[in-house]
PDB file of N, CA and C in Angstrom:
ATOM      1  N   UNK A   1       0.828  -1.175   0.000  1.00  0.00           N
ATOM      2  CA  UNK A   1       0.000   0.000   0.000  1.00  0.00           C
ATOM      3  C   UNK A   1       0.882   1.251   0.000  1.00  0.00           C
ATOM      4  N   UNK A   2       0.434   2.153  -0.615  1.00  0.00           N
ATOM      5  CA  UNK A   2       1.427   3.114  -1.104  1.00  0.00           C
ATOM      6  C   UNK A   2       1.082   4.245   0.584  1.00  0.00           C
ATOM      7  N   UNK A   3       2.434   4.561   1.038  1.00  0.00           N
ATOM      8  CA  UNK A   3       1.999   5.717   2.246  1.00  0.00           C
ATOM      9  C   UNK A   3       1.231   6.894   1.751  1.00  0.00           C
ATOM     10  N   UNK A   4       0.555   7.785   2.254  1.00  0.00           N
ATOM     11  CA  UNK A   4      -0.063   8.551   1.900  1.00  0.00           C
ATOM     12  C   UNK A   4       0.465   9.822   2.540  1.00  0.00           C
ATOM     13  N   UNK A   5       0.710  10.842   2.436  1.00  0.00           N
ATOM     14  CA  UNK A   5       1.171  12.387   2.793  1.00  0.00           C
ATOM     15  C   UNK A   5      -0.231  12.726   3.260  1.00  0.00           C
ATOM     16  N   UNK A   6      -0.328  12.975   4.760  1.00  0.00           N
ATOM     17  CA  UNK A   6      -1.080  13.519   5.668  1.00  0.00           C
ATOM     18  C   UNK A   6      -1.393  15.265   5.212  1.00  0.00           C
ATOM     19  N   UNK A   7      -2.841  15.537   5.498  1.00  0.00           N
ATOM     20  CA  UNK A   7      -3.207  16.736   5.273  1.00  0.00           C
ATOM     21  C   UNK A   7      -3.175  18.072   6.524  1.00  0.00           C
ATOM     22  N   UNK A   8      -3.469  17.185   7.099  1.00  0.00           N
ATOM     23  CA  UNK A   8      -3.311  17.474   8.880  1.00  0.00           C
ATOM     24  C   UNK A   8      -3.202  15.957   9.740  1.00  0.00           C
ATOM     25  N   UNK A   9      -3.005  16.744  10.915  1.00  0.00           N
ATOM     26  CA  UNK A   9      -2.842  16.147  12.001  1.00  0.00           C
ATOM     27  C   UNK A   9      -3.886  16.265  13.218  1.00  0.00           C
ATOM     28  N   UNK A  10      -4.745  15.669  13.418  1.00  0.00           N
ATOM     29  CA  UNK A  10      -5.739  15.641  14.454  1.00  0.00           C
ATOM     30  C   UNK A  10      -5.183  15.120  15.768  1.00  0.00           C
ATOM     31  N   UNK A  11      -6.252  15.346  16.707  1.00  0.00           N
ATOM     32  CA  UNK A  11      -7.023  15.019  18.117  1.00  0.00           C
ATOM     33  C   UNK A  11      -8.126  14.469  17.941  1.00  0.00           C
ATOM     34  N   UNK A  12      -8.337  12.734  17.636  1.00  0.00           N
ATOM     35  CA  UNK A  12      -9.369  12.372  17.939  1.00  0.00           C
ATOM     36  C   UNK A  12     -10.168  11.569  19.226  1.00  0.00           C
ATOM     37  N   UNK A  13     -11.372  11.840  19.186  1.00  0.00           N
ATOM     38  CA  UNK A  13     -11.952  10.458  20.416  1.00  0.00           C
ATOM     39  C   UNK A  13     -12.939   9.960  19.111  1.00  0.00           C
ATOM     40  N   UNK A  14     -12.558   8.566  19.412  1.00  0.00           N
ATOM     41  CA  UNK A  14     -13.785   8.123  18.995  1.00  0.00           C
ATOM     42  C   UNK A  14     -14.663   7.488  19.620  1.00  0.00           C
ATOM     43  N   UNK A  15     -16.284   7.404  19.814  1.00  0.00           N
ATOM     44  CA  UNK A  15     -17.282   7.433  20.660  1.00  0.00           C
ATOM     45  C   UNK A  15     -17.197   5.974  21.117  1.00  0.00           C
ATOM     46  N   UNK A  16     -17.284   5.553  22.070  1.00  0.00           N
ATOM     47  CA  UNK A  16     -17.567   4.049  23.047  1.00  0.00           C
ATOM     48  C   UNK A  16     -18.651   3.800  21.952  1.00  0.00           C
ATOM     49  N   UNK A  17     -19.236   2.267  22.082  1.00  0.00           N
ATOM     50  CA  UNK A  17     -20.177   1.678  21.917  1.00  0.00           C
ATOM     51  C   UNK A  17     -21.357   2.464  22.209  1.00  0.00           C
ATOM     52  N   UNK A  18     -21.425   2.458  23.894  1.00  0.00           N
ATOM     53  CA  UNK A  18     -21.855   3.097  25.210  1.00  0.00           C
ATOM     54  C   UNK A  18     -22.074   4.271  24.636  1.00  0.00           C
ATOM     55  N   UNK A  19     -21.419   5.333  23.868  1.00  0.00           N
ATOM     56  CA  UNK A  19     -21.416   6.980  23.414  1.00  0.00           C
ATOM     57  C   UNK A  19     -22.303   6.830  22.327  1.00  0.00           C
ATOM     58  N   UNK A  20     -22.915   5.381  21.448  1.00  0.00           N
ATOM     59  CA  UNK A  20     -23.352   6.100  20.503  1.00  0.00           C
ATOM     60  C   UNK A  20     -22.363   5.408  19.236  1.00  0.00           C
ATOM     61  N   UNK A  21     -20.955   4.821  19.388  1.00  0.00           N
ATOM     62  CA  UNK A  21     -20.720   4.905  18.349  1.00  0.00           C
ATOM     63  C   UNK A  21     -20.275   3.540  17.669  1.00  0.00           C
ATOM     64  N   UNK A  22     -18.747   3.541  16.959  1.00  0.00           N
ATOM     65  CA  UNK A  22     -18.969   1.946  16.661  1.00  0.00           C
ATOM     66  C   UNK A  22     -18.567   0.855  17.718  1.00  0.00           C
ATOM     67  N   UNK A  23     -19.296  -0.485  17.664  1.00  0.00           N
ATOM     68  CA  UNK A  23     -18.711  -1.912  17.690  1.00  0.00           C
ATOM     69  C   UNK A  23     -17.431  -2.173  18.200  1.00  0.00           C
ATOM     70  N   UNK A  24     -16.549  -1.692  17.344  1.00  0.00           N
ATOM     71  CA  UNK A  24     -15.153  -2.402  16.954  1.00  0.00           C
ATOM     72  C   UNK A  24     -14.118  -1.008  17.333  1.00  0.00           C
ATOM     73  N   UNK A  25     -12.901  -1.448  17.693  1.00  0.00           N
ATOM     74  CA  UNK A  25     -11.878  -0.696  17.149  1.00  0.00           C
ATOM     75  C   UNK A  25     -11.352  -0.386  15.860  1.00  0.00           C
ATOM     76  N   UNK A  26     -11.156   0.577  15.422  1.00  0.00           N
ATOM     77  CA  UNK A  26     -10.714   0.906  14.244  1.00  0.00           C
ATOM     78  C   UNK A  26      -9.048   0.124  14.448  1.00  0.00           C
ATOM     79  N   UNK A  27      -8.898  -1.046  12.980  1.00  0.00           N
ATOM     80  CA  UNK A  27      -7.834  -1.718  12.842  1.00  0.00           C
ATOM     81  C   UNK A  27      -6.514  -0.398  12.237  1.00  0.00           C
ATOM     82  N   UNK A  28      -4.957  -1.178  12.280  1.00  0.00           N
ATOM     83  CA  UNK A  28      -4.361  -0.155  11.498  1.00  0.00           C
ATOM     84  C   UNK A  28      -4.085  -0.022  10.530  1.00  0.00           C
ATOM     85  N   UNK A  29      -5.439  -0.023   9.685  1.00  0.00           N
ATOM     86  CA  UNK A  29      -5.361   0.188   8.048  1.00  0.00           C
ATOM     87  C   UNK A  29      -5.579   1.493   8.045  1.00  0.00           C
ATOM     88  N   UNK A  30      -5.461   1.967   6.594  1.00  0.00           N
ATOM     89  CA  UNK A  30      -6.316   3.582   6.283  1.00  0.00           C
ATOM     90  C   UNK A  30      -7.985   3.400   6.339  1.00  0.00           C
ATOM     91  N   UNK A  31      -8.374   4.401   7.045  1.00  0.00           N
ATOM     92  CA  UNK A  31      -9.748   3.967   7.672  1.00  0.00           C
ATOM     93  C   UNK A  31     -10.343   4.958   6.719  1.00  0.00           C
ATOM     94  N   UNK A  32     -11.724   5.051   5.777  1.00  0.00           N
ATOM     95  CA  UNK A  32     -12.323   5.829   5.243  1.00  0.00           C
ATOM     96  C   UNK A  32     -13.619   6.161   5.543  1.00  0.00           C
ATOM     97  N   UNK A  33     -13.930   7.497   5.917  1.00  0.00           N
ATOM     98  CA  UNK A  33     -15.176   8.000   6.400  1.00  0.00           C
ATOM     99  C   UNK A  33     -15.295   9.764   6.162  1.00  0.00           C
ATOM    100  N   UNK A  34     -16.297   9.607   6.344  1.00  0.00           N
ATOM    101  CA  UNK A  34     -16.678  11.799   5.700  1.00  0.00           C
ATOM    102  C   UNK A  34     -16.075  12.226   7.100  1.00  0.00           C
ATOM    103  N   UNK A  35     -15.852  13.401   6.734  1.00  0.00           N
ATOM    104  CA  UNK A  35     -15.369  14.716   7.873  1.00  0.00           C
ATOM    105  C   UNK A  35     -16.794  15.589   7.867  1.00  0.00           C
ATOM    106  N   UNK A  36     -17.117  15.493   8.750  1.00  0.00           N
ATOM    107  CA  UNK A  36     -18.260  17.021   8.898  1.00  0.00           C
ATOM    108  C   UNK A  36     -17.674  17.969   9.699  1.00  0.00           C
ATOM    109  N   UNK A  37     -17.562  19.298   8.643  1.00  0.00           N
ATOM    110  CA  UNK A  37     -17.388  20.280   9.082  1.00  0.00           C
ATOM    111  C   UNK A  37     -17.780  21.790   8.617  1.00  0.00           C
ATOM    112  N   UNK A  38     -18.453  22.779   9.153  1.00  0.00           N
ATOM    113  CA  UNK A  38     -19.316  23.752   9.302  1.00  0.00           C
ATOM    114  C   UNK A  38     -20.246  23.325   8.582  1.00  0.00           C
ATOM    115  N   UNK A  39     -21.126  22.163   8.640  1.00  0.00           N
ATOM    116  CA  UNK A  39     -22.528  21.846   7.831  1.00  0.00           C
ATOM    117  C   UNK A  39     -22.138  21.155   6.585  1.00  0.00           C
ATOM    118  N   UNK A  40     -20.498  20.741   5.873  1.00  0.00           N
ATOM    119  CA  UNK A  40     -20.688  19.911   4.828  1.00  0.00           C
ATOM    120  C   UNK A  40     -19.486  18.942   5.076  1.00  0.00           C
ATOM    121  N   UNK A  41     -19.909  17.517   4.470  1.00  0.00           N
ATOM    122  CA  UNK A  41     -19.219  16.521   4.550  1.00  0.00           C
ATOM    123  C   UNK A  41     -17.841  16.434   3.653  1.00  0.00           C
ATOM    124  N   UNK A  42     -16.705  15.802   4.087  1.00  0.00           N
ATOM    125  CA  UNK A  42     -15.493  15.602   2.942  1.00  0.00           C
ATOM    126  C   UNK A  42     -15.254  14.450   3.073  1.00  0.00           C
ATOM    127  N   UNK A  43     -14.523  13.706   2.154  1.00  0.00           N
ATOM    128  CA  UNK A  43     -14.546  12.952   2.020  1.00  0.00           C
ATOM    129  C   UNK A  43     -12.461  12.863   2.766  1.00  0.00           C
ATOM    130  N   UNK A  44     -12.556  11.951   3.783  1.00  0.00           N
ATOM    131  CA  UNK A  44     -11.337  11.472   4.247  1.00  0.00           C
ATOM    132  C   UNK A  44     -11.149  10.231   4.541  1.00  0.00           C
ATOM    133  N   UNK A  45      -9.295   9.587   4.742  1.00  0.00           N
ATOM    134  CA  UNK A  45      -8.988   8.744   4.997  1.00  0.00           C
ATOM    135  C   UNK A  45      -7.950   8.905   6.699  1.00  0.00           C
ATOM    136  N   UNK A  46      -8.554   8.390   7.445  1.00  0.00           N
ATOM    137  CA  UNK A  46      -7.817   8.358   8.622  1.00  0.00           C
ATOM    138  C   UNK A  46      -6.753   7.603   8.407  1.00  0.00           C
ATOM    139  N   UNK A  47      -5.296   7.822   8.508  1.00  0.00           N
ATOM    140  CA  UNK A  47      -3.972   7.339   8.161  1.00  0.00           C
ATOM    141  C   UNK A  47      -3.359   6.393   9.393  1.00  0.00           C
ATOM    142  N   UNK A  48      -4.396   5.494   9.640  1.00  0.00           N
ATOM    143  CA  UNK A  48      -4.231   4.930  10.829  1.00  0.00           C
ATOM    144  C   UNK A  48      -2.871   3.912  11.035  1.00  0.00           C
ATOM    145  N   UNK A  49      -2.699   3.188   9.365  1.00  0.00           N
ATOM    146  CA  UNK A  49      -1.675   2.778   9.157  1.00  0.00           C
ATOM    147  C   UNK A  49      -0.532   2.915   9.391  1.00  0.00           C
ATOM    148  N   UNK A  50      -0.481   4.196   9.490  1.00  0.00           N
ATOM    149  CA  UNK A  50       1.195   5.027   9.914  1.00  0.00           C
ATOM    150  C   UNK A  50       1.205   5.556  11.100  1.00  0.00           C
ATOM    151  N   UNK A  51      -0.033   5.228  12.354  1.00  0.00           N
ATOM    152  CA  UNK A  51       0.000   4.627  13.989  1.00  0.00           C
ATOM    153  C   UNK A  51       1.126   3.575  13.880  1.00  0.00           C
ATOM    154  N   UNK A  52       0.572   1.976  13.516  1.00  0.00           N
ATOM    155  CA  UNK A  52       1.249   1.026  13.613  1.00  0.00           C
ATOM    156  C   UNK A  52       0.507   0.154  14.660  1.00  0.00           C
ATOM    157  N   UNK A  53      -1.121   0.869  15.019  1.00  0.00           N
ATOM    158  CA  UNK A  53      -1.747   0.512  16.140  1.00  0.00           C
ATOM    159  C   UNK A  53      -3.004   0.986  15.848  1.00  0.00           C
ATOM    160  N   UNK A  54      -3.862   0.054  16.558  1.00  0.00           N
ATOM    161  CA  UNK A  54      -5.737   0.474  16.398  1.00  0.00           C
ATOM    162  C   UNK A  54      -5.704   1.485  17.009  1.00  0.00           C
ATOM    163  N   UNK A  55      -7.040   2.227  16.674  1.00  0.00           N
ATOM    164  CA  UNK A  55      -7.488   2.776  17.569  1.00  0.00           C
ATOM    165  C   UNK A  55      -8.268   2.247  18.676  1.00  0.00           C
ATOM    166  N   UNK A  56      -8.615   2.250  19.779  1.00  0.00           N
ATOM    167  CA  UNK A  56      -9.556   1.886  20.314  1.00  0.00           C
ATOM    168  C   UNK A  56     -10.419   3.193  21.094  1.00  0.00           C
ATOM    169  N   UNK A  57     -11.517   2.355  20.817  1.00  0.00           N
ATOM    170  CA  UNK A  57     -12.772   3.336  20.952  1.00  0.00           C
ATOM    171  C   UNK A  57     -12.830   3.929  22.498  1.00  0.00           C
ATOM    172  N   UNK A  58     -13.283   4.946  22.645  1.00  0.00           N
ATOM    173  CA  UNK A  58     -13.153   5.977  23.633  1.00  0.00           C
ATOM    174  C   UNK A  58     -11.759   6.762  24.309  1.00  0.00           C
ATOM    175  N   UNK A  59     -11.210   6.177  23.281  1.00  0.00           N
ATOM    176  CA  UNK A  59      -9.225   7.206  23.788  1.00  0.00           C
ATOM    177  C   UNK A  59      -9.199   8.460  22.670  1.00  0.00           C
ATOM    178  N   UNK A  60      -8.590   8.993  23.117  1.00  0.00           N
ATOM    179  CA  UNK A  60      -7.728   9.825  22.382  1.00  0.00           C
ATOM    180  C   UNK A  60      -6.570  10.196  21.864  1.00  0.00           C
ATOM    181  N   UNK A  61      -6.594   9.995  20.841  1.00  0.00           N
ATOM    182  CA  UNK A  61      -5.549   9.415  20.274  1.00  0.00           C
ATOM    183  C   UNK A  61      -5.128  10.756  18.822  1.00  0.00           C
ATOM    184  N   UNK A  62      -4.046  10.879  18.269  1.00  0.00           N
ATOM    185  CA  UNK A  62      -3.614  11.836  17.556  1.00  0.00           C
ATOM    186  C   UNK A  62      -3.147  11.326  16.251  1.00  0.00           C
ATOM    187  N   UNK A  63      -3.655  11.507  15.121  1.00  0.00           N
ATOM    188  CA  UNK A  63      -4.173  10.892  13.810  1.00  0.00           C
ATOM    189  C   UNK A  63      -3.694  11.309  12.591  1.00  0.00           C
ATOM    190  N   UNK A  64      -2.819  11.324  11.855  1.00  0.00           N
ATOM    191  CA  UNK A  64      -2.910  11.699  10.290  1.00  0.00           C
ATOM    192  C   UNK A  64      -4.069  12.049   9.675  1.00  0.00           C
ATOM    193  N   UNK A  65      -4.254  12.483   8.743  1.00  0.00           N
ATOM    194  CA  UNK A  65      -5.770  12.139   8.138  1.00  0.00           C
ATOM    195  C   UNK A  65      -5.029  12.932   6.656  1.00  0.00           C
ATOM    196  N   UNK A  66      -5.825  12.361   5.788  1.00  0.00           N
ATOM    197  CA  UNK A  66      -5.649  12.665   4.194  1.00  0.00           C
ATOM    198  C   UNK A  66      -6.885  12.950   3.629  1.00  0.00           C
ATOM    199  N   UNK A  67      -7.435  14.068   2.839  1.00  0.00           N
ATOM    200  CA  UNK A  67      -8.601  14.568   1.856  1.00  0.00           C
ATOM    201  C   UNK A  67      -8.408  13.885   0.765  1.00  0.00           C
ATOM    202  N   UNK A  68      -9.539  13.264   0.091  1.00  0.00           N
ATOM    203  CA  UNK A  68      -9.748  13.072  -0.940  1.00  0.00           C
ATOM    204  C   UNK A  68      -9.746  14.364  -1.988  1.00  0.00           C
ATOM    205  N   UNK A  69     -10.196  14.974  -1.670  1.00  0.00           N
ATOM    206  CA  UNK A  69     -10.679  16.581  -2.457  1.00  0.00           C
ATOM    207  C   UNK A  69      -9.889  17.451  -1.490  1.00  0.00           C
ATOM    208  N   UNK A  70      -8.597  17.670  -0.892  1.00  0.00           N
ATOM    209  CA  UNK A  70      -7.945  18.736  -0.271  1.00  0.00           C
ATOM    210  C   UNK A  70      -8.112  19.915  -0.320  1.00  0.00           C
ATOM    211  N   UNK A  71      -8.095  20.877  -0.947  1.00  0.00           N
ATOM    212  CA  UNK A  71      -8.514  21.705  -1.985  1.00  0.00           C
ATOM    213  C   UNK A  71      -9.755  22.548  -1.880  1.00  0.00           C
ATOM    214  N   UNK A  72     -11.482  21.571  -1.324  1.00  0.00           N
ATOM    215  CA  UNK A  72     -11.844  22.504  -0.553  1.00  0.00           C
ATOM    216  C   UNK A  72     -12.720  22.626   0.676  1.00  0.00           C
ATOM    217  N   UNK A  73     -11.373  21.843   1.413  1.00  0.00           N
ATOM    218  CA  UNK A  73     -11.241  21.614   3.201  1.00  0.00           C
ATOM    219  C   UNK A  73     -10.271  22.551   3.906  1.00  0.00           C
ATOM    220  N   UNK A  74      -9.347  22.271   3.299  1.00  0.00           N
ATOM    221  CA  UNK A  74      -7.340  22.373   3.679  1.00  0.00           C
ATOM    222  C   UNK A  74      -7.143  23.780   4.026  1.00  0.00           C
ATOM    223  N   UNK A  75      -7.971  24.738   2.792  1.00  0.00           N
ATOM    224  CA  UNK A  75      -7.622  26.382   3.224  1.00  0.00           C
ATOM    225  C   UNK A  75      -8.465  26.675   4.106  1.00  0.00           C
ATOM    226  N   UNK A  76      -9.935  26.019   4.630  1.00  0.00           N
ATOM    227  CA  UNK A  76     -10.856  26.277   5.386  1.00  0.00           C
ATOM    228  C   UNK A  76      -9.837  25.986   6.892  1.00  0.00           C
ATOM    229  N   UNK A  77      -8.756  25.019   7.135  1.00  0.00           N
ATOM    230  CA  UNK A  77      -8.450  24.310   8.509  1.00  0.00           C
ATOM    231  C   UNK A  77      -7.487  24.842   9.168  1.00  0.00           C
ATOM    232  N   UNK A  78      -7.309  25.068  10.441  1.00  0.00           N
ATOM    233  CA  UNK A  78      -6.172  25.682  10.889  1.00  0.00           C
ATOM    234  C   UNK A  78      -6.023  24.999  12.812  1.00  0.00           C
ATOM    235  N   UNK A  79      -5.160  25.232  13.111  1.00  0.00           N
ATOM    236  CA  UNK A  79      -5.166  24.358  14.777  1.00  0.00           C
ATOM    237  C   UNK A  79      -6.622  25.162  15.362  1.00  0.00           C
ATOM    238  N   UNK A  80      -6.926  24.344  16.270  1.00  0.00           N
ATOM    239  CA  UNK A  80      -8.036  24.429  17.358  1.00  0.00           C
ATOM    240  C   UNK A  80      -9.298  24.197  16.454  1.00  0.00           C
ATOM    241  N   UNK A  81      -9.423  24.244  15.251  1.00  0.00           N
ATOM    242  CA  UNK A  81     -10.932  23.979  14.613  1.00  0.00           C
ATOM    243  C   UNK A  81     -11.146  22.642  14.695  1.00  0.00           C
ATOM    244  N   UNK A  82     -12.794  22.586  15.072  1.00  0.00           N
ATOM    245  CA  UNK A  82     -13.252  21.358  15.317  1.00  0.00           C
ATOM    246  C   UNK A  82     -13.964  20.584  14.328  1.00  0.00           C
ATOM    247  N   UNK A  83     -14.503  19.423  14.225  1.00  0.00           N
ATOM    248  CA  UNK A  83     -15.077  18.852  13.192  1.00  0.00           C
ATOM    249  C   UNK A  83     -15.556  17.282  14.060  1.00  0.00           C
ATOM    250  N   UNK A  84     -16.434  16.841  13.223  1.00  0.00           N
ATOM    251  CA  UNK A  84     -17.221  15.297  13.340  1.00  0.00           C
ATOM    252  C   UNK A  84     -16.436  14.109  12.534  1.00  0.00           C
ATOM    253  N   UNK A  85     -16.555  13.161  12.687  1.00  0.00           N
ATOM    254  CA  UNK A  85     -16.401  11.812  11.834  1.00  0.00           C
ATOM    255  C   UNK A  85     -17.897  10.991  11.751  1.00  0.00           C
ATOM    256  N   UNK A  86     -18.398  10.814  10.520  1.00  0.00           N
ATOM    257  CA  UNK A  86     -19.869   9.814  10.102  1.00  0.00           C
ATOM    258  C   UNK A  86     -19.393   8.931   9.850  1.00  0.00           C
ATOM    259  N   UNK A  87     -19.861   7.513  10.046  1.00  0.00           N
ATOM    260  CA  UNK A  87     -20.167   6.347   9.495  1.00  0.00           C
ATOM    261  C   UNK A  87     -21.465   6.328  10.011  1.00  0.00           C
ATOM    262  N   UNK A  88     -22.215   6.567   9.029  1.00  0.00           N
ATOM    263  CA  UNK A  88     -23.923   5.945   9.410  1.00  0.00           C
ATOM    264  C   UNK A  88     -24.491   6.746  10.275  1.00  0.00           C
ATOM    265  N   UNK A  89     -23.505   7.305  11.165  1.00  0.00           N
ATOM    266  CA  UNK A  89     -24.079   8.464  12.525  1.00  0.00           C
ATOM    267  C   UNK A  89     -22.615   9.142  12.957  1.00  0.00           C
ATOM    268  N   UNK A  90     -22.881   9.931  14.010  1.00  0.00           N
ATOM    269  CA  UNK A  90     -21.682  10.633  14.242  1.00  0.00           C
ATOM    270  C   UNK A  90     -20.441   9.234  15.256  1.00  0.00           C
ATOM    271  N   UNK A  91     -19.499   9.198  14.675  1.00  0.00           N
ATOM    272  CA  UNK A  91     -18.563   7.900  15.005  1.00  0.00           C
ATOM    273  C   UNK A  91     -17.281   8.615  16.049  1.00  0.00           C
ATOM    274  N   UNK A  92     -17.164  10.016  16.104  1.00  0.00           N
ATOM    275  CA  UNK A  92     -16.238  10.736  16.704  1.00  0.00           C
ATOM    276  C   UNK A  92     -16.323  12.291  16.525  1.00  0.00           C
ATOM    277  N   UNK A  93     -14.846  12.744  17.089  1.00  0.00           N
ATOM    278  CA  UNK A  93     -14.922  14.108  16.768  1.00  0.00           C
ATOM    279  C   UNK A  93     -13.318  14.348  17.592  1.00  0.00           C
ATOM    280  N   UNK A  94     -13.039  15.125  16.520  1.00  0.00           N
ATOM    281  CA  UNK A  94     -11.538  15.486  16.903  1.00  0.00           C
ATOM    282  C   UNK A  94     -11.324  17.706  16.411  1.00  0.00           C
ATOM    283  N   UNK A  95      -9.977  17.479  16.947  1.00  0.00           N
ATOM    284  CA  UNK A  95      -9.613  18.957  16.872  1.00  0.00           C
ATOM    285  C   UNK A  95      -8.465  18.872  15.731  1.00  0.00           C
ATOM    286  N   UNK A  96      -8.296  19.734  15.295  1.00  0.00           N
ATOM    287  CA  UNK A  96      -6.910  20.169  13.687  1.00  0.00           C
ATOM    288  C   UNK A  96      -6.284  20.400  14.723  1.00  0.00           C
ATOM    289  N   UNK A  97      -4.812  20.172  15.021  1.00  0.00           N
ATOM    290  CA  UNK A  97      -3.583  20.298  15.676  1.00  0.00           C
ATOM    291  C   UNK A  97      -2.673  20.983  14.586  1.00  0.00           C
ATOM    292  N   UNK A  98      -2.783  20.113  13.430  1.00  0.00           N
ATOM    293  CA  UNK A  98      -1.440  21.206  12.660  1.00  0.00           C
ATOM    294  C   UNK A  98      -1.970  20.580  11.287  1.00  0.00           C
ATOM    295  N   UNK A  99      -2.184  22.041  10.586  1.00  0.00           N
ATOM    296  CA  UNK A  99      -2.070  21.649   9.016  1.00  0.00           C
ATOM    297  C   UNK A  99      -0.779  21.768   8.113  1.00  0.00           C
ATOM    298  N   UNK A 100      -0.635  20.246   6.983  1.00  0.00           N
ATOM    299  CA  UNK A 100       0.752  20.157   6.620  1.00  0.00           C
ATOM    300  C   UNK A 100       0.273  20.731   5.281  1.00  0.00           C
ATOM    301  N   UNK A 101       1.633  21.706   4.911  1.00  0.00           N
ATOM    302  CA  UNK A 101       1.690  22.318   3.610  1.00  0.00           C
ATOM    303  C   UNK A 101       2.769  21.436   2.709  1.00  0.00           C
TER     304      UNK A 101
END
């Protein structure tokens, strides 16, 4: 699998079972799910792969993430802005720590 060049760098939790959210731990593949942020969805890949480790559900944990469409998310993002993760319902929610140019 080819590495992927991170767009930013997050702060995520993702929700317990218990919170609402998924089942399972996220394995350490590239994980794909929308970003909601100020009212519209993007399309991202959580770069979980280049952890070297799951996530497990209800930690917080600090994330790569890559845009499909960069372009028009990337100039919208800057540290402390917040945003959602969907699968099916809201699955998390993390903070932008640092956007990579």
């Amino acid at each position: 699998m080819v590495k992927l060049k991170p767009d930013i760098i997050a702060k995520l939790k993702l929700y317990s079972k218990e919170e609402g959210g998924r089942s399972k731990n996220i394995p350490p593949v590239q994980f794909g799910c929308p970003l909601f942020f100020e009212g519209e969805y993007f399309d991202c890949r959580l770069l979980v792969d280049q952890l070297g480790t799951s996530i497990e559900l209800g930690t917080l944990v600090t994330v790569p993430i890559k845009f499909l469409d960069p372009e028009f998310i990337k100039p919208r993002l800057c540290p402390g802005k917040h945003f959602k993760l969907w699968e099916m319902k809201f699955i998390g929610e993390g903070e932008v720590v640092g956007v990579i140019t």
